[in-house]
C-alpha atoms as a PDB file:
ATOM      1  CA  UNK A   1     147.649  47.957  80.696  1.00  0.00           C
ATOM      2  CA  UNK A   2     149.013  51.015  82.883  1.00  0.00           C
ATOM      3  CA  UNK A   3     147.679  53.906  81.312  1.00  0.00           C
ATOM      4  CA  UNK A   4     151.146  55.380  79.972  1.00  0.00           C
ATOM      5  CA  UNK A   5     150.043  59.129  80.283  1.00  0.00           C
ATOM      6  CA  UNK A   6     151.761  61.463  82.661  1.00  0.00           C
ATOM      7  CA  UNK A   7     150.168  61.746  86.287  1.00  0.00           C
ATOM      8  CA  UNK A   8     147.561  65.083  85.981  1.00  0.00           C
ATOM      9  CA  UNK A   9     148.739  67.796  87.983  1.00  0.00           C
ATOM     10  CA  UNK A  10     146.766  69.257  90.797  1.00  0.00           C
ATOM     11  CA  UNK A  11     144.903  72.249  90.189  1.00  0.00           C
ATOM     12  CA  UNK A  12     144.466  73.602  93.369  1.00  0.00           C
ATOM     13  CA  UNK A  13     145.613  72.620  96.994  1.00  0.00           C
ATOM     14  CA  UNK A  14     145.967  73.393 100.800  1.00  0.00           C
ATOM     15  CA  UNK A  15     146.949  72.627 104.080  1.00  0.00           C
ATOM     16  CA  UNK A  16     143.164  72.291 106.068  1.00  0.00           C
ATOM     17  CA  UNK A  17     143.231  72.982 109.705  1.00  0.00           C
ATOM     18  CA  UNK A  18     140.724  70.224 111.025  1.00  0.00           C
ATOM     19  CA  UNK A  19     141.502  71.373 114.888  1.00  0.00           C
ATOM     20  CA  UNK A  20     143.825  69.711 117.546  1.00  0.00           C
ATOM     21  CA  UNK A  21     146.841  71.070 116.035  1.00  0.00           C
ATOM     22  CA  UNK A  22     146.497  68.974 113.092  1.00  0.00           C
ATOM     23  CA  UNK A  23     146.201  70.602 109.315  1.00  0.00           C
ATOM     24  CA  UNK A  24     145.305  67.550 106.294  1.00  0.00           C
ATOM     25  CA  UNK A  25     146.918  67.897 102.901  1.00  0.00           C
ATOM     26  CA  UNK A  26     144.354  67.879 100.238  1.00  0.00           C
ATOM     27  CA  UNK A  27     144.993  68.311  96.534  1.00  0.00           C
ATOM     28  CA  UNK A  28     142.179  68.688  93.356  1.00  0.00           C
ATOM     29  CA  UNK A  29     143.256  67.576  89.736  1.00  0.00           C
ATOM     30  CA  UNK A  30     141.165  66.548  86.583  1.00  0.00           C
ATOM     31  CA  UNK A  31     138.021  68.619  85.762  1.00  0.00           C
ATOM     32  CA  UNK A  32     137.167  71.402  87.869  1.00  0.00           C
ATOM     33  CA  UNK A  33     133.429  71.089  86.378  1.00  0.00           C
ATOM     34  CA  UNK A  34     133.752  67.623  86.505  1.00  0.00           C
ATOM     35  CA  UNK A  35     131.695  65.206  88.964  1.00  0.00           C
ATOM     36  CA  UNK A  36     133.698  65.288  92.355  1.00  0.00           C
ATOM     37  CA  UNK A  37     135.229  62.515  93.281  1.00  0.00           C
ATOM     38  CA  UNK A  38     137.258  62.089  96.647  1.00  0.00           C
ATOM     39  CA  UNK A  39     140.087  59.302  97.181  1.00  0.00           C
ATOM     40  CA  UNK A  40     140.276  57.583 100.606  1.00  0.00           C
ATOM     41  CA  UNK A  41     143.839  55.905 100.674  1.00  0.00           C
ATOM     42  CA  UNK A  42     144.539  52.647 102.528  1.00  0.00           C
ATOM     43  CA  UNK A  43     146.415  52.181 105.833  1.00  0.00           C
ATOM     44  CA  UNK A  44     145.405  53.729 107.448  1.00  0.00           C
ATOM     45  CA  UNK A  45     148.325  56.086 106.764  1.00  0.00           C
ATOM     46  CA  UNK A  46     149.304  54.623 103.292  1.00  0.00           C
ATOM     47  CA  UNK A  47     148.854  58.661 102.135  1.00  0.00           C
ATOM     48  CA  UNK A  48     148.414  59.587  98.852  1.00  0.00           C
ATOM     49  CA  UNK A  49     150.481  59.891  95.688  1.00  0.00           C
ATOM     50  CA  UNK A  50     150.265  61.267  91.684  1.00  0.00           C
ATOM     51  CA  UNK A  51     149.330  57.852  90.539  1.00  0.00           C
ATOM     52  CA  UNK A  52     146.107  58.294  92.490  1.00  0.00           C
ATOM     53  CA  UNK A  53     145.244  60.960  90.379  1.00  0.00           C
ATOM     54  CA  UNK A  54     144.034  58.554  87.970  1.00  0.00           C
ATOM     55  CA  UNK A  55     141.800  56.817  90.368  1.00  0.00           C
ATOM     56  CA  UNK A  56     139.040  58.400  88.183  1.00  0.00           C
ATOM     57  CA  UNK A  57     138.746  59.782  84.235  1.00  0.00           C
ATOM     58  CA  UNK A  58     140.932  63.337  84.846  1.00  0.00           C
ATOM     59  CA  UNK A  59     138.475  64.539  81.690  1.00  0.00           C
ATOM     60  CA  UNK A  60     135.216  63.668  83.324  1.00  0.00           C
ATOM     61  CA  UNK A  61     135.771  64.323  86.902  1.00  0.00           C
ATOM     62  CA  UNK A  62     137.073  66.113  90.024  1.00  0.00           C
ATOM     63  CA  UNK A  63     139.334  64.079  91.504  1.00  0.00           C
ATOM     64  CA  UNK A  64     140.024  65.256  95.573  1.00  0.00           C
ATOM     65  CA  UNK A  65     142.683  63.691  96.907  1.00  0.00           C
ATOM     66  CA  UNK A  66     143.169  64.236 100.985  1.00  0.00           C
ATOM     67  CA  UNK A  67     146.611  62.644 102.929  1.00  0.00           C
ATOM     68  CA  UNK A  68     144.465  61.169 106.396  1.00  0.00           C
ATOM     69  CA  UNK A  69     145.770  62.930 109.756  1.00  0.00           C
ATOM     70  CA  UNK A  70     149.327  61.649 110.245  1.00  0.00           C
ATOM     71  CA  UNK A  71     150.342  60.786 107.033  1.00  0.00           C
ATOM     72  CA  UNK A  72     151.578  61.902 104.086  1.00  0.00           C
ATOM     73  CA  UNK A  73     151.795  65.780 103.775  1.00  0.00           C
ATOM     74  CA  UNK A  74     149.532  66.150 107.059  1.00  0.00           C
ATOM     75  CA  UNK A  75     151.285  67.836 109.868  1.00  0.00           C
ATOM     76  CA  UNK A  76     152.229  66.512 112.897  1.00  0.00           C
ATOM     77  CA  UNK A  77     153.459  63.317 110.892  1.00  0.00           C
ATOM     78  CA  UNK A  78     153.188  59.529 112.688  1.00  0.00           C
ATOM     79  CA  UNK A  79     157.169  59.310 112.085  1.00  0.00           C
ATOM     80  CA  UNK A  80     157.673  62.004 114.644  1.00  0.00           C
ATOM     81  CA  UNK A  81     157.086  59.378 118.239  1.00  0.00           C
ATOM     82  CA  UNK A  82     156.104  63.121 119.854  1.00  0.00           C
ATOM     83  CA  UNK A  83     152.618  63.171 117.167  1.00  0.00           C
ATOM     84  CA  UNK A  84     149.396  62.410 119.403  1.00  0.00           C
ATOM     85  CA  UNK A  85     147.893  59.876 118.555  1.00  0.00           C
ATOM     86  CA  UNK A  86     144.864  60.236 120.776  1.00  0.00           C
ATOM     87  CA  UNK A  87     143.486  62.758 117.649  1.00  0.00           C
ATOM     88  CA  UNK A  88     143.642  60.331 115.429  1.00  0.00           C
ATOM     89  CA  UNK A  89     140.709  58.383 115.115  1.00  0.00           C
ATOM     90  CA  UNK A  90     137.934  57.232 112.958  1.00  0.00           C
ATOM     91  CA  UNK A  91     135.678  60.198 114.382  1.00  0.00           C
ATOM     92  CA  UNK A  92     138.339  62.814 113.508  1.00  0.00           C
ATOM     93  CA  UNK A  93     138.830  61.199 109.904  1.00  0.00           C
ATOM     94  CA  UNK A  94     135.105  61.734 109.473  1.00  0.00           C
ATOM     95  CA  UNK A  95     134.804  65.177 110.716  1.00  0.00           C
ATOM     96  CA  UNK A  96     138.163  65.773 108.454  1.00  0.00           C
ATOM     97  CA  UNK A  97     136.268  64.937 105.246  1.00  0.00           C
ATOM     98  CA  UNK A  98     133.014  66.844 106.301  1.00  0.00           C
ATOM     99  CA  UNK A  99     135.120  70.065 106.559  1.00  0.00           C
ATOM    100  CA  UNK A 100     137.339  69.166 103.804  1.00  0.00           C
ATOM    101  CA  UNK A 101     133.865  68.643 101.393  1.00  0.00           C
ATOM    102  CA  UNK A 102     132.285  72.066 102.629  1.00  0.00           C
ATOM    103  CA  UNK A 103     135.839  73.831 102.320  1.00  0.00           C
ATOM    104  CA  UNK A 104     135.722  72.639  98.768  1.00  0.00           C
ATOM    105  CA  UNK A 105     132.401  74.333  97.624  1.00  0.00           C
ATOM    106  CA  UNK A 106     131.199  70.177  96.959  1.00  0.00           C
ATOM    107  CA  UNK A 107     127.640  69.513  98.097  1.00  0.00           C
ATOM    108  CA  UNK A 108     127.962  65.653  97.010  1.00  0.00           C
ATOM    109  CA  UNK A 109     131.053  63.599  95.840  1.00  0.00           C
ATOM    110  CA  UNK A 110     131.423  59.734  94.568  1.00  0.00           C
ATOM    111  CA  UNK A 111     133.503  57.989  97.195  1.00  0.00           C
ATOM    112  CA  UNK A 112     136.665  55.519  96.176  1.00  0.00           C
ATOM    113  CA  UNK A 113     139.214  53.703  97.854  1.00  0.00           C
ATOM    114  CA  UNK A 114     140.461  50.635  99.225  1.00  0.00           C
ATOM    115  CA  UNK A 115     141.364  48.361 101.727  1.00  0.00           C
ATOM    116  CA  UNK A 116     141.062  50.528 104.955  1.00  0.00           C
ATOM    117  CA  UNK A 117     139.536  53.409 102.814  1.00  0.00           C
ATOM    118  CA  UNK A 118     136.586  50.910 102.157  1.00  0.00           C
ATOM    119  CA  UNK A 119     136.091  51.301 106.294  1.00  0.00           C
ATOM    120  CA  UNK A 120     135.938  54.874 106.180  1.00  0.00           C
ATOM    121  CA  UNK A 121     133.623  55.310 103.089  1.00  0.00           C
ATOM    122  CA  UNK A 122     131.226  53.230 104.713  1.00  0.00           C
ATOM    123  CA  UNK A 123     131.427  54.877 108.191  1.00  0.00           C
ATOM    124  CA  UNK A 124     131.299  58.281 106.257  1.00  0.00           C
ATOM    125  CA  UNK A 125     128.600  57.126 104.042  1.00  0.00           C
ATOM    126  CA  UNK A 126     126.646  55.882 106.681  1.00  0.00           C
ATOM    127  CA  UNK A 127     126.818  59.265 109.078  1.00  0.00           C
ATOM    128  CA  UNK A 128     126.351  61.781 105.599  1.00  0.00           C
ATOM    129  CA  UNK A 129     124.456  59.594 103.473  1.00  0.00           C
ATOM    130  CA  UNK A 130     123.056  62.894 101.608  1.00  0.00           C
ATOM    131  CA  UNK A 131     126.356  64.126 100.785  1.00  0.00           C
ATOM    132  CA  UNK A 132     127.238  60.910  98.226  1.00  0.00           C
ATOM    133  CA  UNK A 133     126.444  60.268  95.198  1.00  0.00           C
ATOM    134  CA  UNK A 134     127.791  56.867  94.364  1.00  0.00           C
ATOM    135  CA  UNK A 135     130.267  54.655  95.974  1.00  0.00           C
ATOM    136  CA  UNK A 136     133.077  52.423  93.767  1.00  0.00           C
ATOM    137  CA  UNK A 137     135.532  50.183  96.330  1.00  0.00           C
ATOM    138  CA  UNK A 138     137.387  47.245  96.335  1.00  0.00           C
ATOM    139  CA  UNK A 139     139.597  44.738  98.671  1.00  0.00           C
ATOM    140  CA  UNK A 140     136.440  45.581 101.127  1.00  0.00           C
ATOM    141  CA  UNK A 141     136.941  45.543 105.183  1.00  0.00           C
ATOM    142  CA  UNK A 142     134.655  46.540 107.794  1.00  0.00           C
ATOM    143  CA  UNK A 143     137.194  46.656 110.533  1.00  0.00           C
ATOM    144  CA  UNK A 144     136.156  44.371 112.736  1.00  0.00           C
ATOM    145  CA  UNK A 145     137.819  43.013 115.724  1.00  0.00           C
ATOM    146  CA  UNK A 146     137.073  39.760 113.525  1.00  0.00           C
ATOM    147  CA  UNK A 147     138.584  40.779 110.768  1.00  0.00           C
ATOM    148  CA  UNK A 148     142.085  42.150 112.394  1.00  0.00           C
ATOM    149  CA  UNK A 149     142.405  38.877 114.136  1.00  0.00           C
ATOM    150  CA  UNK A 150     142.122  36.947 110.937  1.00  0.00           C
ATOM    151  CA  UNK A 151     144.689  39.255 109.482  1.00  0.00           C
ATOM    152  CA  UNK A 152     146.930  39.679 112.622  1.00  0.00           C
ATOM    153  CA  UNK A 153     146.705  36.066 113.726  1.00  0.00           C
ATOM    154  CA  UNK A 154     144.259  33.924 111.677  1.00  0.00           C
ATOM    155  CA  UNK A 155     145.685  33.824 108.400  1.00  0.00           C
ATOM    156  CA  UNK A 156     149.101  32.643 109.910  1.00  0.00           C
ATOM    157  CA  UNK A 157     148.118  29.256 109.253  1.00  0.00           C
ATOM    158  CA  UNK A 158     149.112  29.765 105.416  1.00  0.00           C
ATOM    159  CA  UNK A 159     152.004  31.495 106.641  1.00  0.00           C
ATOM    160  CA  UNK A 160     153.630  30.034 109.965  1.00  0.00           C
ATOM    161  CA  UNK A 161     157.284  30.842 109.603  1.00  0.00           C
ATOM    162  CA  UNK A 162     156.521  34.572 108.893  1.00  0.00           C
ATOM    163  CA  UNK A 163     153.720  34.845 111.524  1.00  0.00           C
ATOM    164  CA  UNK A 164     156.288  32.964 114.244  1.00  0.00           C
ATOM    165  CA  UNK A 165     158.456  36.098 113.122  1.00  0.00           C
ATOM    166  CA  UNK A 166     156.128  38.514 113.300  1.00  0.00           C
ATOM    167  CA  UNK A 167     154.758  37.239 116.714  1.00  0.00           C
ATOM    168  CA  UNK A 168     158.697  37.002 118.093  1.00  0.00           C
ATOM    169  CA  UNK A 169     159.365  40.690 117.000  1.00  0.00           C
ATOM    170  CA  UNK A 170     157.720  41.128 120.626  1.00  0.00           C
ATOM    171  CA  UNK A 171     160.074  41.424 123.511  1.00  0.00           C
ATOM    172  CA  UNK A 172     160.485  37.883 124.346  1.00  0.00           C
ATOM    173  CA  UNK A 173     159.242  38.206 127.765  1.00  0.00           C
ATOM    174  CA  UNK A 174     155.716  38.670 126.131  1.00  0.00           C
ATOM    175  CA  UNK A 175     156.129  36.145 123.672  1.00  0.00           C
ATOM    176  CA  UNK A 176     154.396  33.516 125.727  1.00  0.00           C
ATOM    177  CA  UNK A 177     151.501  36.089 126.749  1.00  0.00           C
ATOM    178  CA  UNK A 178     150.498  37.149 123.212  1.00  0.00           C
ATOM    179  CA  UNK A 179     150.654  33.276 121.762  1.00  0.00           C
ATOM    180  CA  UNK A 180     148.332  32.215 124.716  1.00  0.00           C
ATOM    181  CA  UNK A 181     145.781  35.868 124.351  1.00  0.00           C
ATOM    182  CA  UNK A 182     142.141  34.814 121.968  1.00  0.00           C
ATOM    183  CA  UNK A 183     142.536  37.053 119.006  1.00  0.00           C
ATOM    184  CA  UNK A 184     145.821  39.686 117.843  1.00  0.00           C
ATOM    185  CA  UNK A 185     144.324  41.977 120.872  1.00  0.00           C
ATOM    186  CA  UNK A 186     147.477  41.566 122.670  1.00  0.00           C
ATOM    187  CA  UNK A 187     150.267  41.223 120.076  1.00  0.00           C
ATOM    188  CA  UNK A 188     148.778  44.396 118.581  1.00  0.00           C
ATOM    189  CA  UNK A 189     148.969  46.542 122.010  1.00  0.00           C
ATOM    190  CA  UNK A 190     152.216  45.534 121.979  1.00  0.00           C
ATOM    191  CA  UNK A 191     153.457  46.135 118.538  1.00  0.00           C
ATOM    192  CA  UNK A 192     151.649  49.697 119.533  1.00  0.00           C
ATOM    193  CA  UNK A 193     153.755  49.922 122.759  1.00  0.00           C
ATOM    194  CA  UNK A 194     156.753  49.724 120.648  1.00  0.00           C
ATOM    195  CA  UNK A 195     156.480  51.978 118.159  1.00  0.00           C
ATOM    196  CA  UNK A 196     155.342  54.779 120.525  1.00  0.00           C
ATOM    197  CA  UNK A 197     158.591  54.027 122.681  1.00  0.00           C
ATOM    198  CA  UNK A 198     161.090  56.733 122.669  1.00  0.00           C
ATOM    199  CA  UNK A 199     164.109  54.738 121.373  1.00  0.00           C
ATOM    200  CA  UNK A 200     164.427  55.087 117.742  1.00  0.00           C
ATOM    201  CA  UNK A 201     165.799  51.386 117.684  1.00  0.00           C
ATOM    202  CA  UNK A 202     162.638  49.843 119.130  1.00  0.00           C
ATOM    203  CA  UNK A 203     160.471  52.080 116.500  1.00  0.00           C
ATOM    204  CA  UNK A 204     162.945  50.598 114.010  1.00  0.00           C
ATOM    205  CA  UNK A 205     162.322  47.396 115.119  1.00  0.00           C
ATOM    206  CA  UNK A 206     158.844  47.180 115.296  1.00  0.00           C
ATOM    207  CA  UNK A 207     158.273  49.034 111.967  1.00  0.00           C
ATOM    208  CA  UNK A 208     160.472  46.217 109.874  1.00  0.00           C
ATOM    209  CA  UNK A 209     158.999  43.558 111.412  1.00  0.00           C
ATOM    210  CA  UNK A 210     155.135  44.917 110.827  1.00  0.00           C
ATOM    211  CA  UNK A 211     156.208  45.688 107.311  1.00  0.00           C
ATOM    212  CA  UNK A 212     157.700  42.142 106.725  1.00  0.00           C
ATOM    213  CA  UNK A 213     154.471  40.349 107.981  1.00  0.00           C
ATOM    214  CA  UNK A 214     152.147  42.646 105.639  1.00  0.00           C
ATOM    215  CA  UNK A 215     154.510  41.929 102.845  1.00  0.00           C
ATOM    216  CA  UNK A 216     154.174  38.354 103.440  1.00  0.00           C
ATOM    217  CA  UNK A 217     150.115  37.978 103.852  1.00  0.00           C
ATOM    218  CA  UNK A 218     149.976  40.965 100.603  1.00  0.00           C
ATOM    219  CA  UNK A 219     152.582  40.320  98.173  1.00  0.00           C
ATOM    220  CA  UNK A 220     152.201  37.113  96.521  1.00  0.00           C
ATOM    221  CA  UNK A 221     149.724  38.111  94.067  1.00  0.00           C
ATOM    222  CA  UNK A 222     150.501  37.363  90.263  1.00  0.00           C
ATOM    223  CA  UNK A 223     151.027  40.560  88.752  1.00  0.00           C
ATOM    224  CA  UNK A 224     151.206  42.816  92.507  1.00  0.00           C
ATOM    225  CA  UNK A 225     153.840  44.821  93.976  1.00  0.00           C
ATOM    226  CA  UNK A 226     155.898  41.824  95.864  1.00  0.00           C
ATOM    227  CA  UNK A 227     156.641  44.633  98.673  1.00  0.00           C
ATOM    228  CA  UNK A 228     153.549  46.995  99.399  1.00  0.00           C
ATOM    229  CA  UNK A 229     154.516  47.654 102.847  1.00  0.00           C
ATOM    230  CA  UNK A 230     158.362  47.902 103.115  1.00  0.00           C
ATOM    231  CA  UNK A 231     158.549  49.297  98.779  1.00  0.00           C
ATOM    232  CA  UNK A 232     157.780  52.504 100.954  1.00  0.00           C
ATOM    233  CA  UNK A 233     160.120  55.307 101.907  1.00  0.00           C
ATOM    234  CA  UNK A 234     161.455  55.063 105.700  1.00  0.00           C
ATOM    235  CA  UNK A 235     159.326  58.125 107.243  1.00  0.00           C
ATOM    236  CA  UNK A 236     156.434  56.895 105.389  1.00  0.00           C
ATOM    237  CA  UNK A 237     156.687  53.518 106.362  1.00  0.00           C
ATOM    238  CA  UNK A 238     157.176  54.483 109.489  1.00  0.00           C
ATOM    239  CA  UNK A 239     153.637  56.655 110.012  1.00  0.00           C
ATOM    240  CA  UNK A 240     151.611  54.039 108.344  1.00  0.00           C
ATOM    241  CA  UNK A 241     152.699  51.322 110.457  1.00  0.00           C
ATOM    242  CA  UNK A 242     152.524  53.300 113.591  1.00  0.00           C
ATOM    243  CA  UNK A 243     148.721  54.750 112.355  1.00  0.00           C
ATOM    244  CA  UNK A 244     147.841  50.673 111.438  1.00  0.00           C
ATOM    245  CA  UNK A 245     148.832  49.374 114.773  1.00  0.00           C
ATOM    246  CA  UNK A 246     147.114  52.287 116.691  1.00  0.00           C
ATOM    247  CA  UNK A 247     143.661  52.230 114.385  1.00  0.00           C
ATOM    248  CA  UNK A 248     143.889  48.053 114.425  1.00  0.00           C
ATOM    249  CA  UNK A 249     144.249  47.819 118.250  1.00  0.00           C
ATOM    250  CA  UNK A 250     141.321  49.688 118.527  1.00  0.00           C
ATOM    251  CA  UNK A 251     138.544  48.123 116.147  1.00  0.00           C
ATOM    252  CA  UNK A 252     139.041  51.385 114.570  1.00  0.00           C
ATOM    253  CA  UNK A 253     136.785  52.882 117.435  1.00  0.00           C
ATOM    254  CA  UNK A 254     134.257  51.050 115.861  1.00  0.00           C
ATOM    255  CA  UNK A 255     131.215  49.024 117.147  1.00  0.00           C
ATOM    256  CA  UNK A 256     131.533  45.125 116.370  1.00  0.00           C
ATOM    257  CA  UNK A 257     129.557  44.908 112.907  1.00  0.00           C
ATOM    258  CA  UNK A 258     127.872  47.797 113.181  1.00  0.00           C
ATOM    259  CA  UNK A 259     128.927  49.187 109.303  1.00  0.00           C
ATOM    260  CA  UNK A 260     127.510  45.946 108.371  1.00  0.00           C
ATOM    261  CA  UNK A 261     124.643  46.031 110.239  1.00  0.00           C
ATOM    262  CA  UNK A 262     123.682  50.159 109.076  1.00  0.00           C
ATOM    263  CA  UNK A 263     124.339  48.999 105.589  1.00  0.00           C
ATOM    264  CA  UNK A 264     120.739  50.067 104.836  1.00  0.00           C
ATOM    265  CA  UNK A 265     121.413  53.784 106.116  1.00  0.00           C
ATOM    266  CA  UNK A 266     123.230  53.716 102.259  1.00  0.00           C
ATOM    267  CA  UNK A 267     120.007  52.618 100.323  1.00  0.00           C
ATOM    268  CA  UNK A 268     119.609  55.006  97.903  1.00  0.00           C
ATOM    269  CA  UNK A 269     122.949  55.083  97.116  1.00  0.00           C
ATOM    270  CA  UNK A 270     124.782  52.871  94.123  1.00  0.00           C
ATOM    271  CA  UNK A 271     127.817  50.821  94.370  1.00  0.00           C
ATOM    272  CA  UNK A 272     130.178  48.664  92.863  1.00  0.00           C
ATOM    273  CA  UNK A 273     132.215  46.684  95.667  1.00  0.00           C
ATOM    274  CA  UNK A 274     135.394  44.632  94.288  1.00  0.00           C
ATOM    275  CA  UNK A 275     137.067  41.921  95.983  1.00  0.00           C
ATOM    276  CA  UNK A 276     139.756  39.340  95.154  1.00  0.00           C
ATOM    277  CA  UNK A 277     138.467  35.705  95.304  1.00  0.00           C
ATOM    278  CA  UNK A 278     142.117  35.089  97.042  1.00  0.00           C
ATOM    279  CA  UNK A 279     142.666  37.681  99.205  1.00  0.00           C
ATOM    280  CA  UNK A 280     143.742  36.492 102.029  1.00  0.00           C
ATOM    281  CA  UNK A 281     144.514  39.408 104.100  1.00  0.00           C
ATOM    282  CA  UNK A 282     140.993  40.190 103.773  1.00  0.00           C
ATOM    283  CA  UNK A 283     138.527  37.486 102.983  1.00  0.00           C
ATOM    284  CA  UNK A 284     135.648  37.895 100.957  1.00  0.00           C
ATOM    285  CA  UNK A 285     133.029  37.091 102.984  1.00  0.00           C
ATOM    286  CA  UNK A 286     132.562  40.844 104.544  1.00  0.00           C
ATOM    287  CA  UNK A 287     132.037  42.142 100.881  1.00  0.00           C
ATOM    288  CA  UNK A 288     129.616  39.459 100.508  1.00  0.00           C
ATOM    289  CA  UNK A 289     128.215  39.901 104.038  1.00  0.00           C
ATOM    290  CA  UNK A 290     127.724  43.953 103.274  1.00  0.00           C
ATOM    291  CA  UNK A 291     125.864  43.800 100.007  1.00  0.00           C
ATOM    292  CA  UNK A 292     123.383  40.910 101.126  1.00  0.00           C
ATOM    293  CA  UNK A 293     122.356  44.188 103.555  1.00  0.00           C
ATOM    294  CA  UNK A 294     122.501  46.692 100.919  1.00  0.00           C
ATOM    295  CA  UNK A 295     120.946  45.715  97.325  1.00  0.00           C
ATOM    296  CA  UNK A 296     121.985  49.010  95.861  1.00  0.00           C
ATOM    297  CA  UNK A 297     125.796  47.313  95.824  1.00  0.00           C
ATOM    298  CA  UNK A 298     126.798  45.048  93.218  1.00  0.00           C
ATOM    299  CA  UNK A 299     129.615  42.820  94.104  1.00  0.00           C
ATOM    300  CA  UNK A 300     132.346  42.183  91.433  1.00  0.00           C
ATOM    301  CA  UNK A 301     134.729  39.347  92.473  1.00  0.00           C
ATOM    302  CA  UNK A 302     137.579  38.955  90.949  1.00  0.00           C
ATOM    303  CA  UNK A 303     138.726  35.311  89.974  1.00  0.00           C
ATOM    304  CA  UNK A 304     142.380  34.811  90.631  1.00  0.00           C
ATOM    305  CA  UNK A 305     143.170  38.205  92.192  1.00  0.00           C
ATOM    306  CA  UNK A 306     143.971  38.770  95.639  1.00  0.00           C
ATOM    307  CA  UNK A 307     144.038  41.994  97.511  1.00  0.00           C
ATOM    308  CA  UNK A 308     145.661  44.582  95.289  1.00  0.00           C
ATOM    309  CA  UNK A 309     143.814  43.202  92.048  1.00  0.00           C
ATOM    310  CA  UNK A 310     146.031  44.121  89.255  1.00  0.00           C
ATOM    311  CA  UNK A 311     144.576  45.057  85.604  1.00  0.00           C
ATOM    312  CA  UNK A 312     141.412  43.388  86.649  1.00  0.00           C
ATOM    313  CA  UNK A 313     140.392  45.774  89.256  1.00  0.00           C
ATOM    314  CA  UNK A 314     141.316  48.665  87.025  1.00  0.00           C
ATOM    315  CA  UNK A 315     139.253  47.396  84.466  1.00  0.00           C
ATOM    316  CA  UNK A 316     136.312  46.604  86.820  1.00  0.00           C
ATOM    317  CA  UNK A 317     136.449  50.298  88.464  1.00  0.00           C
ATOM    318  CA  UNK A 318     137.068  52.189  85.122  1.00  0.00           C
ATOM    319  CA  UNK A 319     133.183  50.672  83.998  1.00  0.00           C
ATOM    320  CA  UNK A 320     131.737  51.428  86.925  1.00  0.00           C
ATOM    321  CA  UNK A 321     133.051  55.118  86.826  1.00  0.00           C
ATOM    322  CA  UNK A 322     131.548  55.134  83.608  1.00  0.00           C
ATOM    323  CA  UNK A 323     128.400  54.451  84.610  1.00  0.00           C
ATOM    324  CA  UNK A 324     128.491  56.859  87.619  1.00  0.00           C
ATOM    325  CA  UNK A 325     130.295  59.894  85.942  1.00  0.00           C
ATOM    326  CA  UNK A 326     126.472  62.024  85.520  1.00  0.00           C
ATOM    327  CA  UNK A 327     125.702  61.748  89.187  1.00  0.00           C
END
């Protein structure tokens, strides 16, 4: 059940300057002598919020929690179409949380997350693997090119009527361009063409119809939020969708497979990796594919859940804090 005890409140928090005009919102709450523990939110852009103050025991750790560039209570914010976007990258996400971590007095933290913050523990693990301790994640992605396309595109099959839509929320002179393109590669420069254009009603637009299509792949789980994407406020909503279709159309900046192929660069460090059996935004086989390189991980799956997990994930990620809360 949802734990029914009020949200912790922060202890301490700042506006970082990380350079490029952009300053990251961070926040600590739980145990200042507890382990440190830092929250990488989904999205990219989802932000953070109280709730995710529990993402860890407030009475046995140090629970950072750190809005990405763009999002959140990071200035510029992704709503304003003047923000630029060229800062905002995996790179600058990763040199974020290196200055946020030595701002912080921390010399090693536990990293947790999902969903797109699975991406950037790995990248971050793999660059600073001295600086964690442990690693607990679930609805894992790698960010592949593969992976967007089965997201973007792929997993339309289950879902035709709402990927049609989706597709046709393009100007309808590129309608015939992005069916015929291999892969999302096209449909998602274009989604990223319109919500950097400087009339509000295109933004609009595109930001409805990118939230209806994530609703549709995300929301059917027993037990989920039936909304994830468009349950959020309109400024949100809008920086998360515009931050998604920029870091998607991309690869995230990332080499194709490389996170899975420099698994072993996180040897020596322990994991717990959860995954829905029926997640179909984000299959299972790149969980399975990353811990076949990295024996330190144990895979969880969970039978019946799909991305967002419900009371199982909980349950899963509340033992394997226990087990990591001495590191």
């Amino acid at each position: 059940m949802t734990d029914p005890r009020p949200d912790p409140e922060p202890h301490d928090s700042g506006l970082l300057d990380v350079g490029d005009g952009n300053h990251v919102h961070w926040e600590t709450s739980g145990n200042p002598e507890g382990t440190p523990v830092v929250l990488l939110h989904g999205g990219p852009g989802q932000g953070t919020s109280p709730r995710m103050r529990r993402a860890a025991d407030p009475e046995r750790f140090r629970i950072v929690l750190v809005d990405q560039r763009g999002c959140g209570r990071s200035t510029p914010h992704a709503a304003d179409v003047d923000t630029d976007m060229s800062v905002n990258t995996t790179e600058h996400l990763l040199a974020d949380l290196e200055l946020l971590r030595a701002h912080l007095g921390i010399d090693r933290w536990l990293l947790t997350g999902g969903s797109w913050g699975s991406t950037l523990a790995f990248a971050y693990a793999e660059r600073h693997p001295e600086r964690v301790s442990a690693i607990v994640l679930s609805a894992i992605t790698t960010t592949r090119r593969s992976e967007v396309d089965w997201l973007y595109r792929g997993v339309g099959r289950f879902f035709p009527r709402e990927w049609e839509r989706f597709r046709d929320g393009v100007p309808e002179s590129e309608r015939a361009r992005v069916t015929a393109a291999e892969g999302a590669g096209a449909l998602l420069a274009e989604y990223v063409r319109m919500l950097d254009d400087p009339d509000p009603a295109v933004r609009e637009h595109a930001t409805r119809e990118w939230a209806a299509w994530e609703d549709a792949v995300m929301g059917g789980e027993p037990g989920g939020d039936a909304n994830p994407f468009s349950d959020k406020p309109g400024r949100d909503l809008a920086a998360m969708v515009r931050i998604c279709a920029h870091y998607f159309a991309n690869g995230a900046w990332l080499e194709e497979g490389a996170l899975i192929r420099d698994a072993a660069r996180m040897a020596d460090i322990p994991a717990v990796l959860v995954h829905g059996r029926l997640d179909l935004g984000g299959p299972l086989e790149t969980a399975w594919e990353m811990v076949r390189n990295w024996p330190a991980a144990e895979l969880v799956v969970l039978e019946g859940a799909g991305h967002q997990g419900g009371e199982q994930r909980r349950a899963v990620l509340s033992a394997a804090f226990d087990r990591f809360a001495a590191l």
